[in-house]
C-alpha atoms as a PDB file:
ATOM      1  CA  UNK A   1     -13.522   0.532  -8.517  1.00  0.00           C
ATOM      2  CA  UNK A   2     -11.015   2.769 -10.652  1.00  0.00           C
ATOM      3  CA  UNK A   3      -9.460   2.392 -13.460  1.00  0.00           C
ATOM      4  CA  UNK A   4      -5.066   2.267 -13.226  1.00  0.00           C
ATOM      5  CA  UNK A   5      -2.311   0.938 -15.425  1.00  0.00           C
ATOM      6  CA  UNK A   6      -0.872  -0.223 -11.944  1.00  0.00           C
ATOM      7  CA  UNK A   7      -0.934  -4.122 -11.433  1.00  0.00           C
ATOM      8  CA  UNK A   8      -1.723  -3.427  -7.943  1.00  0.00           C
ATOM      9  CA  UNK A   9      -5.372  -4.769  -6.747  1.00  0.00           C
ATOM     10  CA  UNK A  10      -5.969  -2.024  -4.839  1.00  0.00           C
ATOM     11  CA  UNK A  11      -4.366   1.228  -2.997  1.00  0.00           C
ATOM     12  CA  UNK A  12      -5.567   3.908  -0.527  1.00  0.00           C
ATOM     13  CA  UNK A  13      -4.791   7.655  -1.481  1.00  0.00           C
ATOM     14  CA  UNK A  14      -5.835  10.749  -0.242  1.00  0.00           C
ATOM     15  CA  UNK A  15      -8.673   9.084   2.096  1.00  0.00           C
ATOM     16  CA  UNK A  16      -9.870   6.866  -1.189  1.00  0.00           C
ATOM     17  CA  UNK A  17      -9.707   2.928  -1.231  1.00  0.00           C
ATOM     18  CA  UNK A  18     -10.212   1.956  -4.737  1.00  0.00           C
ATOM     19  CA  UNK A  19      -9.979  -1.644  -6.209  1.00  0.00           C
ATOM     20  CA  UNK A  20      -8.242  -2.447  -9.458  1.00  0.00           C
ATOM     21  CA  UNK A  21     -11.348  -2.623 -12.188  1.00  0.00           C
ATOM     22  CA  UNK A  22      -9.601  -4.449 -14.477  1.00  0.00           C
ATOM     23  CA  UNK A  23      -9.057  -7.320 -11.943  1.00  0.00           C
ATOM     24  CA  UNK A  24     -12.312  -7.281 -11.206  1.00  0.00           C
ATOM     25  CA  UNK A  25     -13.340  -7.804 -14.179  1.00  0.00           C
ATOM     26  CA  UNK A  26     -11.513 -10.599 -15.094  1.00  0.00           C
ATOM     27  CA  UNK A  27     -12.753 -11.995 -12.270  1.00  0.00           C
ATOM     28  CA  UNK A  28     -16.118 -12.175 -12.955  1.00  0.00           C
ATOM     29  CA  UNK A  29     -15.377 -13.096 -16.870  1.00  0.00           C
ATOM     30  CA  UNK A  30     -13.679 -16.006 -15.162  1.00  0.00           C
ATOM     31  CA  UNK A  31     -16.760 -16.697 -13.770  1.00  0.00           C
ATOM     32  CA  UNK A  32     -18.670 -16.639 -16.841  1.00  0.00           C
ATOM     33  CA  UNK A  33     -20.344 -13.530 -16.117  1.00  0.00           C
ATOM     34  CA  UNK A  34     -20.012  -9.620 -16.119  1.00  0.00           C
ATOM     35  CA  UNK A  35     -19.476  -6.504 -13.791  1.00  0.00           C
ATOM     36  CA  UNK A  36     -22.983  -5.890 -14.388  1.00  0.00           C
ATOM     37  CA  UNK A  37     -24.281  -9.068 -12.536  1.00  0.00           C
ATOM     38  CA  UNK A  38     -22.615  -8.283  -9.564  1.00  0.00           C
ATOM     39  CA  UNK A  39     -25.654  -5.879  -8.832  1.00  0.00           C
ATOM     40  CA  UNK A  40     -27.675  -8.761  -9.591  1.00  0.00           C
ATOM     41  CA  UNK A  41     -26.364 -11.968  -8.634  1.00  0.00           C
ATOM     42  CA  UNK A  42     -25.432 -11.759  -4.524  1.00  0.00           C
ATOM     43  CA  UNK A  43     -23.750 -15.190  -4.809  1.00  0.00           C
ATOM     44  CA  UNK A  44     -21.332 -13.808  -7.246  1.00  0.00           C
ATOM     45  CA  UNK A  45     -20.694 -10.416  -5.537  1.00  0.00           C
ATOM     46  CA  UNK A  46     -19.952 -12.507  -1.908  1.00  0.00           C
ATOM     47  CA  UNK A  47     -17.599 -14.912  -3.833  1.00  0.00           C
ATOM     48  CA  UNK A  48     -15.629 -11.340  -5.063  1.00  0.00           C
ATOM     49  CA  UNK A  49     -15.371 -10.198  -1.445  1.00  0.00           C
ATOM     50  CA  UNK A  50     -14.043 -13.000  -0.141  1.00  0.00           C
ATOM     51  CA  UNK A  51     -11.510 -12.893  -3.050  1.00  0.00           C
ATOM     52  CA  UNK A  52     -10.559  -9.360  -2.086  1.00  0.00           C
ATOM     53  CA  UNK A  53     -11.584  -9.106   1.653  1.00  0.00           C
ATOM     54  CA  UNK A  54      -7.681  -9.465   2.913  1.00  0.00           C
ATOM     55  CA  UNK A  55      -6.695  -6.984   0.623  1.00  0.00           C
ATOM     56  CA  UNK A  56      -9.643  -4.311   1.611  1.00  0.00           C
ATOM     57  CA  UNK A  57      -7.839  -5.039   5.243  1.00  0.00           C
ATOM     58  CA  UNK A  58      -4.665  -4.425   3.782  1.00  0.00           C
ATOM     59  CA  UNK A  59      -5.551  -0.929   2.542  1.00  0.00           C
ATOM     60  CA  UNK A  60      -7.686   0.160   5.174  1.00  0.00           C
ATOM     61  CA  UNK A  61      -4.767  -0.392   7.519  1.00  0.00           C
ATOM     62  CA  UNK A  62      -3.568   2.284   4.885  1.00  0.00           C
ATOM     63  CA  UNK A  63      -6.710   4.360   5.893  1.00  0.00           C
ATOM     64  CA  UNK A  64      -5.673   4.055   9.640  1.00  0.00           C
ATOM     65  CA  UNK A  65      -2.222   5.044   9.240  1.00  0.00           C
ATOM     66  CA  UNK A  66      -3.380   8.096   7.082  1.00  0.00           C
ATOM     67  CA  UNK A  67      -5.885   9.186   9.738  1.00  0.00           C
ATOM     68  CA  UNK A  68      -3.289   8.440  12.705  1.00  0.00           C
ATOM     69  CA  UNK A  69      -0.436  10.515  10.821  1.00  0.00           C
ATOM     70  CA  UNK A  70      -2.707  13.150  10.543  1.00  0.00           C
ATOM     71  CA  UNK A  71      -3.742  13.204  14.393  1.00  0.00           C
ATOM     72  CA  UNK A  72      -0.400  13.190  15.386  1.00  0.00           C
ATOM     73  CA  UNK A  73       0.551  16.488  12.962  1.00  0.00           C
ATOM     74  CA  UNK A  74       2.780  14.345  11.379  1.00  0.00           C
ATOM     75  CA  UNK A  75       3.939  14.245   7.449  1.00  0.00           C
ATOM     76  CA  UNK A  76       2.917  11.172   5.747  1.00  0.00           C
ATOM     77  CA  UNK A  77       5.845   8.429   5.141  1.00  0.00           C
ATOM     78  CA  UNK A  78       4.992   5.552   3.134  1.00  0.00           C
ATOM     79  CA  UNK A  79       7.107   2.740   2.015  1.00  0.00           C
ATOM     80  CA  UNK A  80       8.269   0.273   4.533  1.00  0.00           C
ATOM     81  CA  UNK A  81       6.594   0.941   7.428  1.00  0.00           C
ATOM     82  CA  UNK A  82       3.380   1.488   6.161  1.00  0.00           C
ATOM     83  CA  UNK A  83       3.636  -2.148   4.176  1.00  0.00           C
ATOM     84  CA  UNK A  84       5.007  -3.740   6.804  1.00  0.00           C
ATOM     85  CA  UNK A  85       1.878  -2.952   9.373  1.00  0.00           C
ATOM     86  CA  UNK A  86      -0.431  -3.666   6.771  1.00  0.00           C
ATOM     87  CA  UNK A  87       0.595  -6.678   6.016  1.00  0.00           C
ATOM     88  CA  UNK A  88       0.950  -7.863   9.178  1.00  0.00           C
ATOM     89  CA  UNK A  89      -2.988  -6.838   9.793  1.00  0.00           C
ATOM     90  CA  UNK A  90      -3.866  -8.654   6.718  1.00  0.00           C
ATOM     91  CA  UNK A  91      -1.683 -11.657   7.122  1.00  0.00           C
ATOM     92  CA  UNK A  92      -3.341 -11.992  10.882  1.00  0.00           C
ATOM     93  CA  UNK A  93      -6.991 -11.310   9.911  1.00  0.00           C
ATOM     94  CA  UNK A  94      -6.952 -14.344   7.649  1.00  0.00           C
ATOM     95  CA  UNK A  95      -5.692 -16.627  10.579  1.00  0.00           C
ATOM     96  CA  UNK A  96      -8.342 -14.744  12.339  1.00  0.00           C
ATOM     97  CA  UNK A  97     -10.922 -15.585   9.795  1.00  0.00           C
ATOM     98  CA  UNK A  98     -10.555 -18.752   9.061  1.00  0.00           C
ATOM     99  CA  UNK A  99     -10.116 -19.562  12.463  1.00  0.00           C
ATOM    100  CA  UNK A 100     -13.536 -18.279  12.956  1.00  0.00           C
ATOM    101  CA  UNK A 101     -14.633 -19.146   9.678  1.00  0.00           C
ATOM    102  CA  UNK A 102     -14.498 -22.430   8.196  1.00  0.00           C
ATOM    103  CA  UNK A 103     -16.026 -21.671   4.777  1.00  0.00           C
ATOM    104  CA  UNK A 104     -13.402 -19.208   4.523  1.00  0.00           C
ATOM    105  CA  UNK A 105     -10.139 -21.741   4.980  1.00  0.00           C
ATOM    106  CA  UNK A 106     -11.951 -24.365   2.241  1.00  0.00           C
ATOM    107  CA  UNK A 107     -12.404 -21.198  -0.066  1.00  0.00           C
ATOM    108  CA  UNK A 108      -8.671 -19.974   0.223  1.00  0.00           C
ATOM    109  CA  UNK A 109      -7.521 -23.457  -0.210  1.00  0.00           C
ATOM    110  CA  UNK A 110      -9.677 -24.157  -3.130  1.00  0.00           C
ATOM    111  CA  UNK A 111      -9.165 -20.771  -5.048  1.00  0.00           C
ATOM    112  CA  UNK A 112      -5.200 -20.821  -4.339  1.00  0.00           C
ATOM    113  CA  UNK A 113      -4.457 -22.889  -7.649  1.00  0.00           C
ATOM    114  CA  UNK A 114      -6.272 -20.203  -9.643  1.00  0.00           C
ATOM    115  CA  UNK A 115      -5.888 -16.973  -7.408  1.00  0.00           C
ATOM    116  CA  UNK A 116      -2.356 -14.749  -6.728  1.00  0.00           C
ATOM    117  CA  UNK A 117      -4.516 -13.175  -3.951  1.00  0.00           C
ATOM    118  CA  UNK A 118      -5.768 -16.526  -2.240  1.00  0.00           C
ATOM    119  CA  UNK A 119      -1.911 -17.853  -2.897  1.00  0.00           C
ATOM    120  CA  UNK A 120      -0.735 -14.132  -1.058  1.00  0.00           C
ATOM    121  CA  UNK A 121      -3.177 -14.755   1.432  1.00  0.00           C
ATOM    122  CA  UNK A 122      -2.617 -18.020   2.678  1.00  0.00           C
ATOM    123  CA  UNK A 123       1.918 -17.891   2.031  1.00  0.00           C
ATOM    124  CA  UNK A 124       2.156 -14.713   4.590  1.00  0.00           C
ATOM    125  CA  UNK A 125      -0.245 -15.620   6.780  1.00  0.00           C
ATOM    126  CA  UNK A 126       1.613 -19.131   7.302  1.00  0.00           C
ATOM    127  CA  UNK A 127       4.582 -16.893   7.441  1.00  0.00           C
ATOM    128  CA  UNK A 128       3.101 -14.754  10.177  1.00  0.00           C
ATOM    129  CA  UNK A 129       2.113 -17.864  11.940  1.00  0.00           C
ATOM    130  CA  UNK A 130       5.480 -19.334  11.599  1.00  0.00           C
ATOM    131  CA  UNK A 131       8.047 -16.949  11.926  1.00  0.00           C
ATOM    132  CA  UNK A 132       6.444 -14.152  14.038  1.00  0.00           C
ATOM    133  CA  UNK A 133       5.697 -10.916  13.172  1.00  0.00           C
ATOM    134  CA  UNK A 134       9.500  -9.527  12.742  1.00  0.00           C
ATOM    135  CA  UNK A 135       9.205 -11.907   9.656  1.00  0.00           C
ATOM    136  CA  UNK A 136       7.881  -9.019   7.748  1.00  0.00           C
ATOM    137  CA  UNK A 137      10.644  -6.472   8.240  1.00  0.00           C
ATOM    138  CA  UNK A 138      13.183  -9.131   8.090  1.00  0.00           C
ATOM    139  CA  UNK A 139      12.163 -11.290   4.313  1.00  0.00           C
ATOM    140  CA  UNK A 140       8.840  -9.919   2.965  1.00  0.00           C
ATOM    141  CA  UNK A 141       9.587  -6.276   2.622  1.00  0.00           C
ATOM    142  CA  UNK A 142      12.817  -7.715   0.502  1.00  0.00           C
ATOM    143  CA  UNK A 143      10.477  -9.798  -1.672  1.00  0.00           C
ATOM    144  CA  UNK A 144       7.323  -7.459  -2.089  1.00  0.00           C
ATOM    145  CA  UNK A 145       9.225  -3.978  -1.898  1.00  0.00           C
ATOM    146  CA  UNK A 146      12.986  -4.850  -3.108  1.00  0.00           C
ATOM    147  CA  UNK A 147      13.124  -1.044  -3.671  1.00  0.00           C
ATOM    148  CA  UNK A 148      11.333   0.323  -1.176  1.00  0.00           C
ATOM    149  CA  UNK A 149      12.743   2.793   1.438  1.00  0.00           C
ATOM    150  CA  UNK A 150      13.159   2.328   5.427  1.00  0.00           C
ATOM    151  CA  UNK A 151      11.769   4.561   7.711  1.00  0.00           C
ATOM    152  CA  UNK A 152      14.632   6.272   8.047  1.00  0.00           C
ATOM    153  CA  UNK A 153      15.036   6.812   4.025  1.00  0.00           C
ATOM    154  CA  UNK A 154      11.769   8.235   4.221  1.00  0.00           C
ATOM    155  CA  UNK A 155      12.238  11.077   6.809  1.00  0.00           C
ATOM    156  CA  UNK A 156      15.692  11.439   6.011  1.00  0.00           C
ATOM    157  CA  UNK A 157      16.096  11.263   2.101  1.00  0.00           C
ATOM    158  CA  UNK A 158      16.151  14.683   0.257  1.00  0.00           C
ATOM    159  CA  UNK A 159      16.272  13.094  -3.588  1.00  0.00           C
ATOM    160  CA  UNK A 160      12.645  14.433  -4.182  1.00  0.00           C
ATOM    161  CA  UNK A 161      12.850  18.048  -2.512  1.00  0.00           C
ATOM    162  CA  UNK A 162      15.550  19.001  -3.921  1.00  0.00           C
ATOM    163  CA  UNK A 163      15.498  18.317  -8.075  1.00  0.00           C
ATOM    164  CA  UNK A 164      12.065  20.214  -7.687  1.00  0.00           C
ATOM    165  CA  UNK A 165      13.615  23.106  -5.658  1.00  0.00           C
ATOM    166  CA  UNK A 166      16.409  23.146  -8.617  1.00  0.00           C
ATOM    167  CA  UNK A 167      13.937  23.201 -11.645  1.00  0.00           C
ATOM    168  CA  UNK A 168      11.759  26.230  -9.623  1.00  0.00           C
ATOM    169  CA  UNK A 169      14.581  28.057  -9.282  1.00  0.00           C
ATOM    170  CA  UNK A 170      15.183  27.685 -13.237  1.00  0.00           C
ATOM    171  CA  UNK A 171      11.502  28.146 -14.229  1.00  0.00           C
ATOM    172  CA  UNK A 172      12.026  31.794 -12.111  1.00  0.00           C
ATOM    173  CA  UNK A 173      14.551  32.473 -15.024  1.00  0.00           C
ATOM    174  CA  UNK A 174      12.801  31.913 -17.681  1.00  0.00           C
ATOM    175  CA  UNK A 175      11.030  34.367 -19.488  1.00  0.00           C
ATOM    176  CA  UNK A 176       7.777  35.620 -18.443  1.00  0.00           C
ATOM    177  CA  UNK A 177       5.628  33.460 -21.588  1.00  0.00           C
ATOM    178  CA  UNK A 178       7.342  30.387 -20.844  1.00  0.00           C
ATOM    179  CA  UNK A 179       6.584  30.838 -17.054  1.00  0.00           C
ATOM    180  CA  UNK A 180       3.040  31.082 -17.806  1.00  0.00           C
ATOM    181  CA  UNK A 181       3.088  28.147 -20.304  1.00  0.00           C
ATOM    182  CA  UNK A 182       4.297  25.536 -17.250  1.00  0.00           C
ATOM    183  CA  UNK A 183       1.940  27.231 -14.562  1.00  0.00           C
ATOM    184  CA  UNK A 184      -0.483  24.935 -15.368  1.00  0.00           C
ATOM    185  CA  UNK A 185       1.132  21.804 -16.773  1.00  0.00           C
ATOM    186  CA  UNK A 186      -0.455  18.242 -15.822  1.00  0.00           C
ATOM    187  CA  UNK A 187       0.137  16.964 -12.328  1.00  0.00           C
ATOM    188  CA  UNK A 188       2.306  14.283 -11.527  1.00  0.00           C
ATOM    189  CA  UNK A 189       1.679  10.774 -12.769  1.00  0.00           C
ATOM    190  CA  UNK A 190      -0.348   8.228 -10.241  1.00  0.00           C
ATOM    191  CA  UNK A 191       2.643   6.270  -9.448  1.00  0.00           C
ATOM    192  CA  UNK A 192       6.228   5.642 -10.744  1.00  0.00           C
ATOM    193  CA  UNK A 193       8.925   2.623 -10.750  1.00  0.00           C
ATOM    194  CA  UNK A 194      11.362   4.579  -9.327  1.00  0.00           C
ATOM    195  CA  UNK A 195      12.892   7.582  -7.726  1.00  0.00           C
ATOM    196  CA  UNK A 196      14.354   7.967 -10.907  1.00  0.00           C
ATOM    197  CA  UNK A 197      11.465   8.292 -13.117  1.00  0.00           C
ATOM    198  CA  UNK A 198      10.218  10.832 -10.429  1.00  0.00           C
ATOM    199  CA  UNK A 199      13.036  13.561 -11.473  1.00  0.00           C
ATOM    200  CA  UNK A 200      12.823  12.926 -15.197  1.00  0.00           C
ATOM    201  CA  UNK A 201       8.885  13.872 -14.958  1.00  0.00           C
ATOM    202  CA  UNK A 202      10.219  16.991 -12.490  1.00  0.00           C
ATOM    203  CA  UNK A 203      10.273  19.619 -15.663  1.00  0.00           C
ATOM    204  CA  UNK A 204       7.414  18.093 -17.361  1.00  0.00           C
ATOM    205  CA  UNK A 205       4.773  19.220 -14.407  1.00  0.00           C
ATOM    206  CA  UNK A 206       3.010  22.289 -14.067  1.00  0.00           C
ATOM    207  CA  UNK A 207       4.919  24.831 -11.551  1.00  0.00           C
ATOM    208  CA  UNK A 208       1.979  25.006  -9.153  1.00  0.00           C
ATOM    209  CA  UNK A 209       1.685  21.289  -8.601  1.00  0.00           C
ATOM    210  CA  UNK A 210       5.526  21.399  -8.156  1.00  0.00           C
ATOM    211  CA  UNK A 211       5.520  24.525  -5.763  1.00  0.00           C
ATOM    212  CA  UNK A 212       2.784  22.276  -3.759  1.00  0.00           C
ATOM    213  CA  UNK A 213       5.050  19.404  -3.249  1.00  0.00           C
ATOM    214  CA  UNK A 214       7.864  21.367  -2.098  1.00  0.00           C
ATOM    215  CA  UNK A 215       5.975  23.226   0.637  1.00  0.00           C
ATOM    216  CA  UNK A 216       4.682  19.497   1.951  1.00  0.00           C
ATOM    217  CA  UNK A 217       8.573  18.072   1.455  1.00  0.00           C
ATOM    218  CA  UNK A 218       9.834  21.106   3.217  1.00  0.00           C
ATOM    219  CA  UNK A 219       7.409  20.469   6.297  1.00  0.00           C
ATOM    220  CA  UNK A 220       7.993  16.926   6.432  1.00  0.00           C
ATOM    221  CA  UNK A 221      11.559  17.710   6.337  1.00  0.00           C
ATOM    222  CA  UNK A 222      11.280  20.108   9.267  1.00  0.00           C
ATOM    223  CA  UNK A 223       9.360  17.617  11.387  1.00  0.00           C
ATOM    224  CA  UNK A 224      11.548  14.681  10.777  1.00  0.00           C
ATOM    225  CA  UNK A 225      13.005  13.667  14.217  1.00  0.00           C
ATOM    226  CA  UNK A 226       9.641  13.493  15.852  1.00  0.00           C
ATOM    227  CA  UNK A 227       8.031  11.901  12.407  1.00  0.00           C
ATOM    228  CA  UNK A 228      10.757   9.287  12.954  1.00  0.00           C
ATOM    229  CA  UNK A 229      10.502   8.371  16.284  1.00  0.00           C
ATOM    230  CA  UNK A 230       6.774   8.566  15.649  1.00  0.00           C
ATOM    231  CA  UNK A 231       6.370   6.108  13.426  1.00  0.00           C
ATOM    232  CA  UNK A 232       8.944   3.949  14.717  1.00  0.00           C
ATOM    233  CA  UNK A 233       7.366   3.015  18.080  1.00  0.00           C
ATOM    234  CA  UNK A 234       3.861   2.800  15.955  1.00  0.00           C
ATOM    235  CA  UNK A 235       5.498   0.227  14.244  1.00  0.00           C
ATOM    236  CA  UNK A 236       7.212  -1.744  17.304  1.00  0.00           C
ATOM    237  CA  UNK A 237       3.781  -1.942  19.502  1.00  0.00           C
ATOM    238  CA  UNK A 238       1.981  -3.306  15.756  1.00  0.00           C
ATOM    239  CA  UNK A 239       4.422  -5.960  16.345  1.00  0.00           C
ATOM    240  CA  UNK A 240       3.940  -6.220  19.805  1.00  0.00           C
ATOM    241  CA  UNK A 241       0.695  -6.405  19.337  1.00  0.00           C
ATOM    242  CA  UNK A 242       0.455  -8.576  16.564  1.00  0.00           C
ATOM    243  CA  UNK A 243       2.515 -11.379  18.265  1.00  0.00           C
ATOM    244  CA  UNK A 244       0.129 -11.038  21.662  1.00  0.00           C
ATOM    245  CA  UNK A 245      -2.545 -12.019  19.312  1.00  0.00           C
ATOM    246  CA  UNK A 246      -1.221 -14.768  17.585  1.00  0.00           C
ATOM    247  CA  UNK A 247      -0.366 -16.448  21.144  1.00  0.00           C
ATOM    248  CA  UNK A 248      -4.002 -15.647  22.265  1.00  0.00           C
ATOM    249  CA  UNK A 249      -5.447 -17.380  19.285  1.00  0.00           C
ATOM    250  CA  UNK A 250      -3.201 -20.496  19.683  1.00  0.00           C
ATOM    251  CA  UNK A 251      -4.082 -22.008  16.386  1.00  0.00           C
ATOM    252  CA  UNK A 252      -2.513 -25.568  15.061  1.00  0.00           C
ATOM    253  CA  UNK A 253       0.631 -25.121  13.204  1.00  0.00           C
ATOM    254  CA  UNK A 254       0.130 -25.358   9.320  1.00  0.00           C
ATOM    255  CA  UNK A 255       3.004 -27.460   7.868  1.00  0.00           C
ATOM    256  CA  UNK A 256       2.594 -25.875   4.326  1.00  0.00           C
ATOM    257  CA  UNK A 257       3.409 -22.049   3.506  1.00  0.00           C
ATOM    258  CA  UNK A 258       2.236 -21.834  -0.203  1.00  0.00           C
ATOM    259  CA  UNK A 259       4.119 -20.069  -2.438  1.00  0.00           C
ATOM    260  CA  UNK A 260       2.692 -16.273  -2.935  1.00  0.00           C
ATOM    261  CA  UNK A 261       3.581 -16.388  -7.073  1.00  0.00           C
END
């Protein structure tokens, strides 16, 4: 668990998966109880994993990509493709699970009038059921990342290289006490609503963290036509492989897809 002003339940960086402490603990003060009876009360700690399983899947996929990328020599690239395989994973291990499961269908369908994450759970996994796997680069990326960048925006897009090579070259003008002053300003911020926001907090962080990003933007940069193919093909045989699955499982068509909000 970490602490985060992000409403997200969870998110993988730099080889950590943390979960959203805050959510947890509303949950278990919806529950009548507290994070401290989750070491004592097993009952209560399996009814939080099943709450959060899909999304531990969801992030790990994270994990995988991250390990993968790294394998491969390649520069990481978030954003669409990443969310798009990981949800994909997640949306199939819950037809997987309940499938295999039982308990696990009556809990989703019990929880999903008072959980976002059962209601998220059971809408794209009757999505993924219904409309294939393409479903996910064709509606839900629109929905879930309206903002988000395509592969291609990814490998291709300088906006973030090049306000921080800009505001280097004007620290290097400064003089020498001022330079020292933003050598060791704060980092960048966990996360940010937009590209935007990004280049407004450029001058604000310290010129090593800055110099650091440009070096990895620089690389990735350098390696984008092999990144890009890459990643694309890693995302076609998901797909591929995603739909192969679905037709080996041959489950009975849901009529309902729940509504994720």
């Amino acid at each position: 668990m970490a602490p985060t002003k992000m409403a997200a339940a969870a998110w993988y960086q730099d080889g950590v998966l943390s979960f959203n402490e805050k959510l947890i603990e509303q949950y278990v003060k919806s529950q009548g109880r507290t994070l401290d009876d989750l070491g004592r009360d097993p009952k209560l700690l399996e009814s939080l994993i099943r709450e959060n399983v899909h999304v531990f899947v969801h992030e790990a996929t994270h994990h995988r990509q991250d390990v993968w990328g790294k394998s491969q020599g390649l520069p990481h690239y978030g954003g669409e493709a990443a969310e798009k395989e990981a949800m994909m994973v997640e949306a199939l291990f819950v037809l997987q699970k309940e499938h295999q499961d039982p308990s696990y269908a009556r809990f989703l369908d019990d929880a999903q009038d008072r959980s976002i994450l059962a209601r998220m759970a059971l809408g794209q996994s009757r999505r993924l059921q219904k409309d294939r796997a393409d479903w996910f680069g064709e509606s839900e990326m629109a929905r879930c990342f309206p903002g988000g960048l395509s592969i291609s925006g990814q490998v291709w897009s300088n906006g973030f290289a090049a306000p921080i090579q800009r505001e280097l070259t004007r620290r290097a003008r400064l003089p020498e006490a001022e330079r020292r002053a933003l050598e060791d300003a704060r980092r960048f911020q966990e996360s940010y609503a937009s590209m935007d926001d990004v280049r407004k907090d450029i001058p604000l962080v310290g010129t090593k963290h800055l110099e650091k990003e440009f070096a990895k933007h620089k690389e990735a940069f350098e390696k984008s036509p092999d990144a890009y193919a890459a990643y694309m093909k890693r995302l076609r045989d998901v797909t591929e492989l995603t739909d192969r699955r679905l037709d080996e499982l041959d489950l009975p068509m849901q009529d309902a897809v729940p509504s994720p909000i």
